[in-house]
Protein backbone atom coordinates (compact mmCIF):
# COMPACT_ATOMS: atom_id res chain seq x y z
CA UNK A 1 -13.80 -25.40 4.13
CA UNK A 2 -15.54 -26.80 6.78
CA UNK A 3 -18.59 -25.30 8.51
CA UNK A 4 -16.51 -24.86 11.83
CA UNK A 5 -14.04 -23.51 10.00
CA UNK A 6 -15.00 -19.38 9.47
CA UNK A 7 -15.93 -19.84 13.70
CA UNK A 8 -12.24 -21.09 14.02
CA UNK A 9 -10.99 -18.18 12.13
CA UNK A 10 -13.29 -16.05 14.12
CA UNK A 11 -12.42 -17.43 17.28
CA UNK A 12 -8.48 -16.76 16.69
CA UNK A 13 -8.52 -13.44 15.40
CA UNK A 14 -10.67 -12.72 18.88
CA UNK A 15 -7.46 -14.16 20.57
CA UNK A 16 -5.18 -12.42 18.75
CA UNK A 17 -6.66 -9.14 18.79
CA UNK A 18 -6.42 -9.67 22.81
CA UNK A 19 -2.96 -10.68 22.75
CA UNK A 20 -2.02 -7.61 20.57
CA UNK A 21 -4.43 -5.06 22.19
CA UNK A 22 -2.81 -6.51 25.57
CA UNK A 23 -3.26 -4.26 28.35
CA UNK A 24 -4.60 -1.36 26.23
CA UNK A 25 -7.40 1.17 28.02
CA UNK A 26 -9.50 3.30 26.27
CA UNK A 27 -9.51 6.99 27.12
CA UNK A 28 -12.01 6.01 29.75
CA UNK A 29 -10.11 3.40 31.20
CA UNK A 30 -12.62 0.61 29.40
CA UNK A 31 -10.76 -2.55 28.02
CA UNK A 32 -9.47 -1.77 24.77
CA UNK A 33 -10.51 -5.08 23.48
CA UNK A 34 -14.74 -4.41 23.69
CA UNK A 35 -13.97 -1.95 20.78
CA UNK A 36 -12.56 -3.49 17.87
CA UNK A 37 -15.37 -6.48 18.95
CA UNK A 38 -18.02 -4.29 18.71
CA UNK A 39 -16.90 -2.98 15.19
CA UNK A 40 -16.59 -6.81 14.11
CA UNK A 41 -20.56 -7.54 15.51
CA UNK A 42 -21.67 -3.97 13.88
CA UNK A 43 -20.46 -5.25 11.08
CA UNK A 44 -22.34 -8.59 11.02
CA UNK A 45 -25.33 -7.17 12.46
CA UNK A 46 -25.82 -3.56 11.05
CA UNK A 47 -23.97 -3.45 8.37
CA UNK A 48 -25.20 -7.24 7.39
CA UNK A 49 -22.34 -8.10 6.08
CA UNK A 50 -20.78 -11.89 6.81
CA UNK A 51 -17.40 -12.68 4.89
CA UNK A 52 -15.20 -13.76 7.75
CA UNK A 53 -12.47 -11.66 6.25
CA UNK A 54 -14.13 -8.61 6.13
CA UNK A 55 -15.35 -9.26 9.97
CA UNK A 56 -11.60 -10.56 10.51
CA UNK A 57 -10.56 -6.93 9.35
CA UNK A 58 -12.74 -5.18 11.25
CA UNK A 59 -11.94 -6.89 14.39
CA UNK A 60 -8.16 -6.64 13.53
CA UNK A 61 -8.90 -2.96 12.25
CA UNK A 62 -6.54 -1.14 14.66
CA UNK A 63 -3.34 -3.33 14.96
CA UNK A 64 -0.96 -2.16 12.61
CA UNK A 65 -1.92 1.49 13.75
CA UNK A 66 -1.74 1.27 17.32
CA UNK A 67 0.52 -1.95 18.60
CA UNK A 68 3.34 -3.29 17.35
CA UNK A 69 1.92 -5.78 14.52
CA UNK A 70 2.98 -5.36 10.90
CA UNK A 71 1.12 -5.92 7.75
CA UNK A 72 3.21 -9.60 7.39
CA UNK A 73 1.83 -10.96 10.61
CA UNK A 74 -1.67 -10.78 10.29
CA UNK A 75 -1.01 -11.50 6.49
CA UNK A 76 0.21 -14.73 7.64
CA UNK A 77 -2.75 -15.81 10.45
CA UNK A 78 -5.25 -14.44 8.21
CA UNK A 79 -4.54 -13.76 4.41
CA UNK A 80 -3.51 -11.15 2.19
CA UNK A 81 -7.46 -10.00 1.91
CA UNK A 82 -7.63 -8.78 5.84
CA UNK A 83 -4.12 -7.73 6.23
CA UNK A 84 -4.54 -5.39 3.11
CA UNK A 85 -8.02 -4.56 4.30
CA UNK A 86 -6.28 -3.31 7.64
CA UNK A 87 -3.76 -1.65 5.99
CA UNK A 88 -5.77 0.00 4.14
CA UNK A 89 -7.48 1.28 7.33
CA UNK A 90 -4.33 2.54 9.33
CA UNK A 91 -2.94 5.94 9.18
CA UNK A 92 0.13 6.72 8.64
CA UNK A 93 1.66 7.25 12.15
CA UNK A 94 4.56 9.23 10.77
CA UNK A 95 2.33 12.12 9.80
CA UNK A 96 1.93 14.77 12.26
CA UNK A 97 -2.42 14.18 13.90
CA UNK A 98 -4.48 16.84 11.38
CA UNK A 99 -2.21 15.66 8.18
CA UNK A 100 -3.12 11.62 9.46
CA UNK A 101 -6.53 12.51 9.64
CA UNK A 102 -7.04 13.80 5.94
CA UNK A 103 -4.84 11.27 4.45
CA UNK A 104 -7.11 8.60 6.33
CA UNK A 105 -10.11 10.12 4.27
CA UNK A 106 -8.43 10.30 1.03
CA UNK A 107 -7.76 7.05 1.21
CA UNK A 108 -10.99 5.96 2.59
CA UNK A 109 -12.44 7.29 -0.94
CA UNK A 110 -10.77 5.10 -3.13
CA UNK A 111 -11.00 2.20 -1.15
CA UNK A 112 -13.21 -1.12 -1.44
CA UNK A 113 -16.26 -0.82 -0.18
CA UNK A 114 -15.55 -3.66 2.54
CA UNK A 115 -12.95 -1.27 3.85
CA UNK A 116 -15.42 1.55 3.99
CA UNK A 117 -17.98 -0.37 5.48
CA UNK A 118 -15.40 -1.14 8.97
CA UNK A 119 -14.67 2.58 8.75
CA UNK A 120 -18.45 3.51 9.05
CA UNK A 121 -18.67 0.69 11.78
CA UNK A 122 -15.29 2.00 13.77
CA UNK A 123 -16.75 5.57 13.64
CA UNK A 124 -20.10 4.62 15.07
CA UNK A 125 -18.63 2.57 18.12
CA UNK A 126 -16.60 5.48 18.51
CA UNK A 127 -19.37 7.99 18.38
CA UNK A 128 -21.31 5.94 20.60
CA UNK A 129 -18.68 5.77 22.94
CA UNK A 130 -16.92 9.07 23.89
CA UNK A 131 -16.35 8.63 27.21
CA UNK A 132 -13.22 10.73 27.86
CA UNK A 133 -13.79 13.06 25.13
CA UNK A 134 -13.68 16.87 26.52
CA UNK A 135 -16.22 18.70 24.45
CA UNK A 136 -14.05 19.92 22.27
CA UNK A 137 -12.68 16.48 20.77
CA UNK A 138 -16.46 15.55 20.87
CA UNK A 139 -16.87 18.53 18.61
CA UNK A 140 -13.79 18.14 16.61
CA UNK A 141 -14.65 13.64 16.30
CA UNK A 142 -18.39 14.75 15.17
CA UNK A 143 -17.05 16.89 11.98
CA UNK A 144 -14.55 14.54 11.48
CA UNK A 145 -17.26 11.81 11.41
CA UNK A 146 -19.31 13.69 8.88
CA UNK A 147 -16.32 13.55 6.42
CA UNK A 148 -15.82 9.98 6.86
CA UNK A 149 -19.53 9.43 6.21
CA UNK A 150 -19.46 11.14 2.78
CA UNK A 151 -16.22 9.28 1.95
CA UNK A 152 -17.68 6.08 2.68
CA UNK A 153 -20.80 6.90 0.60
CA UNK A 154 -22.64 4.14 -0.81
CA UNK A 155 -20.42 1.66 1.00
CA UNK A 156 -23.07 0.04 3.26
CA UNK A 157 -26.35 1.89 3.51
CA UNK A 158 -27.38 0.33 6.74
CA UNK A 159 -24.54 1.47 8.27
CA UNK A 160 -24.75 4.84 6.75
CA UNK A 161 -27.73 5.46 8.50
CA UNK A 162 -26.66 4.23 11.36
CA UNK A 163 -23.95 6.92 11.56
CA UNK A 164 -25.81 9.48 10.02
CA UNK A 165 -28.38 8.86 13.12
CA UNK A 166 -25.33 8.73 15.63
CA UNK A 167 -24.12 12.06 14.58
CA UNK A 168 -27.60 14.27 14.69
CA UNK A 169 -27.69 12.73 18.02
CA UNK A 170 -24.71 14.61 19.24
CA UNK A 171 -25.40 17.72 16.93
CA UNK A 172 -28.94 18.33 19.34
């Protein structure tokens, strides 16, 4: 592998994600894009972690779960390792919102730490970023953050901490 190489990978997976994420808005309107980048750079620079297909995953994190890409495509641009690592991250769209949401976590708990580790990341963009939250989904996204965070236990300390931090600021 060459040196260029993991930027290469980088690089295309940012153009994918784009192409996939298309016209996507965020509940504020925002670019859908910025967040699964962020994710991918909290990853490299909180969570200090730097295998391309771990960063790969987390900036390819939401694609099977919210556009129309299946497990096989990114399989194909990027591996077995980040397609099961996003697969591993989506929820089950077929399950009615509150049953999603605790299937998520028991998977989470079982899962490699890698996969934990973009969770902790994709929660703390998220909790750093609730523009268009009413209070109440603040409320409800702040407990639900909690339970990811003890999931994802001894995943990635740095990013533990950084999520731990994120949620007493919105419990003040």
């Amino acid at each position: 592998m060459s040196e260029q190489e993991p930027h290469r990978r980088y690089a295309e997976a940012v153009l994918y994600a784009i192409e996939k994420h298309g016209n996507q808005r965020r509940r504020d309107g925002s670019p859908y894009i910025a967040h699964p980048i962020r994710v991918a750079e909290s990853i490299r620079s909180i969570g200090g972690i730097h295998d391309m297909d771990v960063v790969i995953a987390a900036l390819l994190h939401d694609l099977i779960e919210d556009t129309e890409c299946e497990w096989s495509n990114i399989e194909h641009r990027f591996g077995a390792e980040v397609a099961n690592l996003v697969a591993v991250l989506s929820g089950d769209m077929r399950l009615p919102k509150p049953a999603r949401r605790q299937e998520i976590i028991d998977r989470i708990r079982s899962a490699p730490a890698a996969a934990k580790a973009i969770r902790l990341a994709d929660r703390l963009d998220n909790l750093t970023d609730m523009r268009g939250f009413d209070a109440t989904r603040q409320r409800e996204y702040v407990a639900g953050s909690r339970k990811v965070l003890e999931a994802c236990r001894g995943a990635n300390p740095p990013l533990e901490r950084a999520l731990e931090d994120a949620i007493a600021r919105l419990d003040r």
